[in-house]
Protein backbone atom coordinates (compact mmCIF):
# COMPACT_ATOMS: atom_id res chain seq x y z
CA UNK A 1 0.00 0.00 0.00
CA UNK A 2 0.99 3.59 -0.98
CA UNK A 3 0.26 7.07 0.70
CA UNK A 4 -0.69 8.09 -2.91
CA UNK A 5 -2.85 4.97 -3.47
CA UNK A 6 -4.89 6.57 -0.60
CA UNK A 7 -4.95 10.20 -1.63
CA UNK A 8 -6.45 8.99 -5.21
CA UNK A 9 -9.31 6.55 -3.58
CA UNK A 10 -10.15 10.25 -1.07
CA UNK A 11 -10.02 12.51 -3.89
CA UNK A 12 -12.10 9.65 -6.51
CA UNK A 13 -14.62 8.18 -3.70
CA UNK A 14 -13.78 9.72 -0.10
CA UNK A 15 -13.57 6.97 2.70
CA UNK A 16 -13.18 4.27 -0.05
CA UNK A 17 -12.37 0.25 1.15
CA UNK A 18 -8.80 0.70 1.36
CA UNK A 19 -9.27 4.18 3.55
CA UNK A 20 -11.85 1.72 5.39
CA UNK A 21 -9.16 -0.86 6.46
CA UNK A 22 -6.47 1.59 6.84
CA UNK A 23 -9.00 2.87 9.95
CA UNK A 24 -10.08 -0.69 10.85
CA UNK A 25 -6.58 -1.85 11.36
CA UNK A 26 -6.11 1.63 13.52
CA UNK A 27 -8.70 0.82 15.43
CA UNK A 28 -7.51 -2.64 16.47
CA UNK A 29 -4.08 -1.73 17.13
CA UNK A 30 -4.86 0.93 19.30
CA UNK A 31 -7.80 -0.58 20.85
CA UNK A 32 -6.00 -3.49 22.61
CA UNK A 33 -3.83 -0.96 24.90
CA UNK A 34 -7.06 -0.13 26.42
CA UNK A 35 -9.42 -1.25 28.94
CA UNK A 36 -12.82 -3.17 28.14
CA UNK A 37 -14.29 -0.17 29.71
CA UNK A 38 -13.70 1.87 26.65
CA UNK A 39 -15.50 -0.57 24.33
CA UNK A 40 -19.13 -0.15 23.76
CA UNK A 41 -19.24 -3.89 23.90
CA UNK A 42 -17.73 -4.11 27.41
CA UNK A 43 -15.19 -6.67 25.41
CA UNK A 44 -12.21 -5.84 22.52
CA UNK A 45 -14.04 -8.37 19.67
CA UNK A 46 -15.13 -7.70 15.86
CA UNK A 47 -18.07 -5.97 16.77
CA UNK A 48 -16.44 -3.77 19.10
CA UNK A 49 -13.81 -2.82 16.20
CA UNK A 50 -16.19 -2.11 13.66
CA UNK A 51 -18.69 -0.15 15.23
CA UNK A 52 -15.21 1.98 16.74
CA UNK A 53 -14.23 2.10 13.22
CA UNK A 54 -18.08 3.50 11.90
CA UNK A 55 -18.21 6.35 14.30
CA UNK A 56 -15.28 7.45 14.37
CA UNK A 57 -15.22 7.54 10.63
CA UNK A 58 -18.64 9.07 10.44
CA UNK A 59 -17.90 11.63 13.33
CA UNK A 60 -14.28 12.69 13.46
CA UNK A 61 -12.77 11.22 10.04
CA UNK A 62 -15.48 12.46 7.81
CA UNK A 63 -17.81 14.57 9.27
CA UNK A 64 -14.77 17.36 10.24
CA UNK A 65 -12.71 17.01 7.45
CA UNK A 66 -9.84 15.46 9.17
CA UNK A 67 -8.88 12.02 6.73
CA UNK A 68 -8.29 14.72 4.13
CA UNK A 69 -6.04 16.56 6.44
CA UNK A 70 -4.27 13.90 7.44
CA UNK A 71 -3.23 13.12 4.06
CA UNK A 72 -2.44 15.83 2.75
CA UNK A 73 -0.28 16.72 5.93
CA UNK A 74 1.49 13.48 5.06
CA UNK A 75 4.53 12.93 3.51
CA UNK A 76 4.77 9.57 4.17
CA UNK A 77 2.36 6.37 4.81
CA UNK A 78 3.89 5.58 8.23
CA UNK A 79 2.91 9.26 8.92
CA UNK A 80 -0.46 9.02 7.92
CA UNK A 81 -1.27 6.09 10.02
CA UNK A 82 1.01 7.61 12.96
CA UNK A 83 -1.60 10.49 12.57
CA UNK A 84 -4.51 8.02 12.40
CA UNK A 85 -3.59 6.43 15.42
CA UNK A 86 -3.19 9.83 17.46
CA UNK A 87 -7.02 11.08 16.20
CA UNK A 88 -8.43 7.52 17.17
CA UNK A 89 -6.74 7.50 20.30
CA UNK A 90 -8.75 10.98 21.20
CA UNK A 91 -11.92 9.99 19.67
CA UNK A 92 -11.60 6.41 21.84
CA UNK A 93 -11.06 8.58 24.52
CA UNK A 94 -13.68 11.45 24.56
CA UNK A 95 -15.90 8.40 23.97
CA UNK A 96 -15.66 6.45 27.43
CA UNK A 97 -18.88 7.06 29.52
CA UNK A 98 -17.91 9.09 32.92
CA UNK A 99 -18.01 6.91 35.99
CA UNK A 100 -19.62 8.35 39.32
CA UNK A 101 -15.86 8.63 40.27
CA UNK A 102 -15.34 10.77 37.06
CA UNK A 103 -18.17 12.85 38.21
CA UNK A 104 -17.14 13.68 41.38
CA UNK A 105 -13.71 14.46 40.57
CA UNK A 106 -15.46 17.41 38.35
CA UNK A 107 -17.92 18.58 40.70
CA UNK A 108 -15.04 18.53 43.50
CA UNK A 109 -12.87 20.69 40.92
CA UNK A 110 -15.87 23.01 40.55
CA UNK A 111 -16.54 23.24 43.87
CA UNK A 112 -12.90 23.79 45.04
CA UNK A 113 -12.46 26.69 42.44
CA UNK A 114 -16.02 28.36 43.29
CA UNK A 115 -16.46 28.07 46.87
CA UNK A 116 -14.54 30.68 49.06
CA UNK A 117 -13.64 28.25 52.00
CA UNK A 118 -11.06 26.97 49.60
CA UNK A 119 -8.18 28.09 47.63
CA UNK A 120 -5.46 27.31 45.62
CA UNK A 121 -2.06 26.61 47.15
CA UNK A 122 -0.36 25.40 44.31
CA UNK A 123 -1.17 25.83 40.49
CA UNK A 124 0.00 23.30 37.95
CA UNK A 125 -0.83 23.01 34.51
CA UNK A 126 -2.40 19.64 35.61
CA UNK A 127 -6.05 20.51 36.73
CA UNK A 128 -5.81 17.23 38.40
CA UNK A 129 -2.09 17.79 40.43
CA UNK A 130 -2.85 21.96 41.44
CA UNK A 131 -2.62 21.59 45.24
CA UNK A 132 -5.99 22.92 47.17
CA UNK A 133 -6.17 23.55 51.30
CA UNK A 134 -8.65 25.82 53.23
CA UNK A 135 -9.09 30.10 52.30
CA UNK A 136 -8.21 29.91 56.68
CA UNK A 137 -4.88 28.44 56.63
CA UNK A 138 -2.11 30.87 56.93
CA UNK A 139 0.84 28.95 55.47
CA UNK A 140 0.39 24.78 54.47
CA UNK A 141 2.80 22.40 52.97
CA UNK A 142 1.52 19.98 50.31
CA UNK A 143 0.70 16.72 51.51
CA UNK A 144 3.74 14.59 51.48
CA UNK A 145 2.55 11.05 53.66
CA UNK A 146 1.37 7.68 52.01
CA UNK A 147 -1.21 6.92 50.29
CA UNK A 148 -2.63 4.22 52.96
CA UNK A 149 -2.31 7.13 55.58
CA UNK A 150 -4.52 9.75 53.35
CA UNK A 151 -7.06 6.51 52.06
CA UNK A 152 -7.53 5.51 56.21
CA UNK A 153 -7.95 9.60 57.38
CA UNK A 154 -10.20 9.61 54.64
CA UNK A 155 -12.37 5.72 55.92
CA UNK A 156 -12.31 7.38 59.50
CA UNK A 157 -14.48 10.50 58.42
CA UNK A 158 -17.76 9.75 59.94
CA UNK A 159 -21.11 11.13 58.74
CA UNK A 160 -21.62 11.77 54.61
CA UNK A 161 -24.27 9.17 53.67
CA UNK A 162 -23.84 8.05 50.08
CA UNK A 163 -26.79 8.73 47.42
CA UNK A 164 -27.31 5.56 44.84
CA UNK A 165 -29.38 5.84 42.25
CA UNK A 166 -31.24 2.66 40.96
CA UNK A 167 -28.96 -0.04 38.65
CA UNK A 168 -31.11 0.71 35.84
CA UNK A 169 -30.53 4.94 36.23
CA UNK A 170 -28.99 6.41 32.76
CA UNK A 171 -27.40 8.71 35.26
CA UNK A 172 -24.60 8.01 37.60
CA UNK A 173 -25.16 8.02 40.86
CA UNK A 174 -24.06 11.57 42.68
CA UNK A 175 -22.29 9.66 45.99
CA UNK A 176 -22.61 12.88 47.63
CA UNK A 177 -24.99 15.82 47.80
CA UNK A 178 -23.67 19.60 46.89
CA UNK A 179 -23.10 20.38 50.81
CA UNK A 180 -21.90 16.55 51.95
CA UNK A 181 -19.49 16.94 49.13
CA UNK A 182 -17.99 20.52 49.98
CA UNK A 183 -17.99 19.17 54.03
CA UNK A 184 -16.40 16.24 53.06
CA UNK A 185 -13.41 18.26 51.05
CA UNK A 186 -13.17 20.68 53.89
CA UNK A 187 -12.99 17.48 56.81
CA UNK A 188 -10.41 16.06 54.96
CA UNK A 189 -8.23 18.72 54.74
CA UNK A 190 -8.56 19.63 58.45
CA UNK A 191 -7.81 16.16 58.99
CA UNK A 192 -4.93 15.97 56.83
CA UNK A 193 -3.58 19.06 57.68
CA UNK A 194 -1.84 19.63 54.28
CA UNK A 195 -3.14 20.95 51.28
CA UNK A 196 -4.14 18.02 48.91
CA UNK A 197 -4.10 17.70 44.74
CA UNK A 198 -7.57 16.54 43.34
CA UNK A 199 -5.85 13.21 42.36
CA UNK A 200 -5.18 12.57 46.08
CA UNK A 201 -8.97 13.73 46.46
CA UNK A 202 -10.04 11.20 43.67
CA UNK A 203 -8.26 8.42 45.19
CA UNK A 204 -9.98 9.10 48.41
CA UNK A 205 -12.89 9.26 47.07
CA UNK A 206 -12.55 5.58 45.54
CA UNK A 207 -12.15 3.68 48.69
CA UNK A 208 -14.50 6.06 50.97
CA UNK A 209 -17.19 5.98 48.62
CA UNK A 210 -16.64 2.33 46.82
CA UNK A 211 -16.33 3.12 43.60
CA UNK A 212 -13.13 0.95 42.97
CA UNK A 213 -13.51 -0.43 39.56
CA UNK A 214 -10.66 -2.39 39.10
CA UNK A 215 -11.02 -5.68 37.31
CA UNK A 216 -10.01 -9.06 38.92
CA UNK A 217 -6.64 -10.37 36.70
CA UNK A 218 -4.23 -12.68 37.37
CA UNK A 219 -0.56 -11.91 36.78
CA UNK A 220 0.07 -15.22 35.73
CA UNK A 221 -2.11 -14.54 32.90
CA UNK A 222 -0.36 -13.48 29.66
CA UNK A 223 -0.15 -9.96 29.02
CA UNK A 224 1.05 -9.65 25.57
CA UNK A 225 2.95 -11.91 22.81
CA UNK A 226 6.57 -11.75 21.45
CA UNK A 227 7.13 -11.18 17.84
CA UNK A 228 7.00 -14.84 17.19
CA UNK A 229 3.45 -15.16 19.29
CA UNK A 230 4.86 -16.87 22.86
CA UNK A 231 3.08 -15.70 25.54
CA UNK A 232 4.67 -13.16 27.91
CA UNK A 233 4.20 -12.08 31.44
CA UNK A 234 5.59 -8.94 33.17
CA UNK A 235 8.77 -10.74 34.46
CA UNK A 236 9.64 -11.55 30.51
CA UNK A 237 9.35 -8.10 28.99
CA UNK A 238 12.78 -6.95 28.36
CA UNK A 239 14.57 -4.21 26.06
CA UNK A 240 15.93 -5.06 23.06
CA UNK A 241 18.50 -3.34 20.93
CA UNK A 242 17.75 0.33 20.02
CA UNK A 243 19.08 3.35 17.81
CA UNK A 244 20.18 6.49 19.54
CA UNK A 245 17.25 8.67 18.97
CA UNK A 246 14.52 5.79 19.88
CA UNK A 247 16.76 5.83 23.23
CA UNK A 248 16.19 9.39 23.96
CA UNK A 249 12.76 8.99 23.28
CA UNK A 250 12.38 5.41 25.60
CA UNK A 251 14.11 7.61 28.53
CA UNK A 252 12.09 10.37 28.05
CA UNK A 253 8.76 8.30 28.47
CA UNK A 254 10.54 6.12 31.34
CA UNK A 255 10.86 9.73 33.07
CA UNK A 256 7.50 10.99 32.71
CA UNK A 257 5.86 8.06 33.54
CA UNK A 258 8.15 7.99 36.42
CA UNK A 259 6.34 11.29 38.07
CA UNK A 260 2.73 10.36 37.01
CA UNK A 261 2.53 6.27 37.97
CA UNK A 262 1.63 6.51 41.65
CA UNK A 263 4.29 5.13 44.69
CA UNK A 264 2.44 1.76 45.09
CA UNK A 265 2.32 0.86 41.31
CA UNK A 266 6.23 1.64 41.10
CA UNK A 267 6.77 -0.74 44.32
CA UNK A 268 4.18 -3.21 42.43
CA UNK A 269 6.39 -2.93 39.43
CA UNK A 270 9.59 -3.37 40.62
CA UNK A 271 8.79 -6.15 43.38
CA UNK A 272 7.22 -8.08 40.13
CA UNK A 273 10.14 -8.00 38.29
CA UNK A 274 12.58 -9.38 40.70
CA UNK A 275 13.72 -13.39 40.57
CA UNK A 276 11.06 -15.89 41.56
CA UNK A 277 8.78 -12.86 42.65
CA UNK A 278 5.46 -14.15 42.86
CA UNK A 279 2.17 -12.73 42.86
CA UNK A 280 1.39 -13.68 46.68
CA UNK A 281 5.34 -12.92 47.88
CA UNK A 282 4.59 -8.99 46.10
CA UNK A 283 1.07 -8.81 47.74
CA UNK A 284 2.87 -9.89 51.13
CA UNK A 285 5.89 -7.28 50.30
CA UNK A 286 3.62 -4.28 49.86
CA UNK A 287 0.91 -5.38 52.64
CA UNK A 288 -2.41 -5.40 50.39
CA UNK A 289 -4.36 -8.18 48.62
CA UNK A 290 -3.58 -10.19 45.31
CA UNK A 291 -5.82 -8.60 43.38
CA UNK A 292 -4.86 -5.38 44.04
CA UNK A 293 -1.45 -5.72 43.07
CA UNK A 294 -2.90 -7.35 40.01
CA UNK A 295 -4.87 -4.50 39.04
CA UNK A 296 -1.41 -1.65 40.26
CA UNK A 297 0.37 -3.31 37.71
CA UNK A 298 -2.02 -3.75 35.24
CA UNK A 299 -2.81 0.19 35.30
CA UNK A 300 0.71 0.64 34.82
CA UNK A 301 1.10 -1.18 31.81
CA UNK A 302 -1.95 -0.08 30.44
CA UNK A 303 -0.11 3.64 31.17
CA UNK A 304 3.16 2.63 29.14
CA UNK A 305 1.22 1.49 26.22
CA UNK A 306 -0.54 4.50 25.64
CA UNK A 307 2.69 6.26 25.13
CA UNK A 308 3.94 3.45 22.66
CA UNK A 309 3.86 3.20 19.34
CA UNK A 310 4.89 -0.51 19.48
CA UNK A 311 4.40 -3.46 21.63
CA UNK A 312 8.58 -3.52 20.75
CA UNK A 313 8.57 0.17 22.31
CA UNK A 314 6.30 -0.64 25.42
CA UNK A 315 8.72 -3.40 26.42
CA UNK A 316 11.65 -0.88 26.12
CA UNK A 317 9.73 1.83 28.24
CA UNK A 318 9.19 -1.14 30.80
CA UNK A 319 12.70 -2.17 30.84
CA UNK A 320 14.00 1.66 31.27
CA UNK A 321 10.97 2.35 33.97
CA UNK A 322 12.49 -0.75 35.73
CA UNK A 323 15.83 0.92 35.50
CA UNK A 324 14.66 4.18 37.52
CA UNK A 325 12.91 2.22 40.11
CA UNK A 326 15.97 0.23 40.72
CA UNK A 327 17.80 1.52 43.85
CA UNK A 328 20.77 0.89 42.53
């Protein structure tokens, strides 16, 4: 296949069959990086791919003009698809329903920027990382304790009953009303005593309010395949040989996902990979259940595939990410 091939059949026909598969294939590349949760068949099959492939075709690829732009931005066909894969990523993406956690974590935001009781401590272009602590405080340092201290100060908070709506809602439930939800923010904070980032908020919220949604998977289980289709696990992805520049670029992933991965899925990661670690001796190391380290390393993979490329790149981000963690 040629970029040109694929400017005629736009310019002839528009979305022709080759542009078709050129956006199918996109669609099931990308789509395997990502949780069931983002499929509107709560599973990564055919019918999942092709109705991915039909609206975003329809909405983004057609509708707005950007498959033309795309190729004529192009110089080359890698390009084109490199571009293909970036616009499905943020359709797939703008797509996923909002959870009740999701919800919360906006109406907190709102809140915290609207209400004078609050105020920002610490900006950061990061809506989720700017650091929030009471309008009262005279001086406050950012919260700097772990993450089991802030989830437990957040379990002991007494009061704040939880609003459900009914399983078959369209809506998500609110977990909190208006006032709970601005007394809750300002209870943990006195608590704490530090001024908190609405990620530490969010993860709060999770395990006060149950809305955990992690997914119950074994790390025995396969994650991915080699090249020649053998199954591996996390202890068997390794780096490979690599130019200079694709170097820079693996380190300069490693490092961001370094800051953004939180401290128990770097322990998770790094206990994992060591000799004859097991999946009870890392949930024994870090103090919490199976299937919670399970699902700590499982979000961080799922984070250092959706800054690859390649499932050759991912493994070369994991190796480097390993690297960091490594105390020595």
């Amino acid at each position: 296949m040629e970029l040109q091939t694929l400017v005629d059949e736009y310019a002839s026909v528009g979305l022709g069959a080759h542009l078709y598969q050129e956006a199918l294939e996109t669609v099931r590349a990308v789509s395997r990086y990502y949780p069931v949760s983002y499929s509107p068949t709560r599973r990564w099959d055919e019918d999942a791919y092709t109705g991915l492939t039909h609206d975003w075709a329809i909405t983004k690829l057609w509708r707005y003009g950007h498959l033309g732009h795309l190729l004529l931005a192009n110089q080359t066909l890698a390009g084109f698809r490199n571009g293909l894969a970036q616009s499905f990523r943020q359709f797939l993406i703008s797509q996923k329903d909002h959870t009740a956690l999701d919800n919360l974590f906006q109406r907190a935001n709102t809140l915290l920027e609207r209400d004078p009781q609050f105020r920002l401590w610490g900006e950061n272009p990061k809506k989720a990382d700017r650091l929030w602590g009471l309008a009262s405080w005279q001086e406050k340092e950012p919260y700097q304790g772990q993450e089991a201290e802030l989830i437990n100060i957040g379990l002991g908070l007494e009061g704040f009953p939880m609003i459900r709506s009914r399983e078959d809602a369209k809506k998500n439930s609110p977990i909190l009303s208006e006032a709970d939800l601005a007394a809750f923010l300002r209870a943990l904070l006195e608590a704490v005593g530090c001024s908190l980032s609405l990620r530490q908020f969010a993860l709060v919220f999770k395990y006060r309010f149950h809305l955990l949604e992690a997914e119950e998977i074994s790390l025995e289980t396969p994650l991915t395949t080699d090249s020649e289709g053998h199954p591996l696990q996390v202890g068997d992805l390794m780096s490979a040989g690599r130019t200079a520049e694709e170097e820079v670029i693996v380190n300069e992933i490693a490092t961001t996902l370094l800051a953004e991965l939180s401290p128990r899925q770097k322990q998770a990661l790094l206990a994992r990979a060591q000799p004859d670690a097991t999946l009870t001796s890392v949930a024994s190391l870090l103090g919490c259940s199976k299937s919670t380290v399970d699902n700590e390393i499982r979000r961080a993979l799922e984070a250092i595939h959706r800054f690859a490329e390649t499932e050759e790149e991912a493994e070369a981000i994991y190796a480097r990410l390993l690297e960091l963690l490594s105390p020595d």
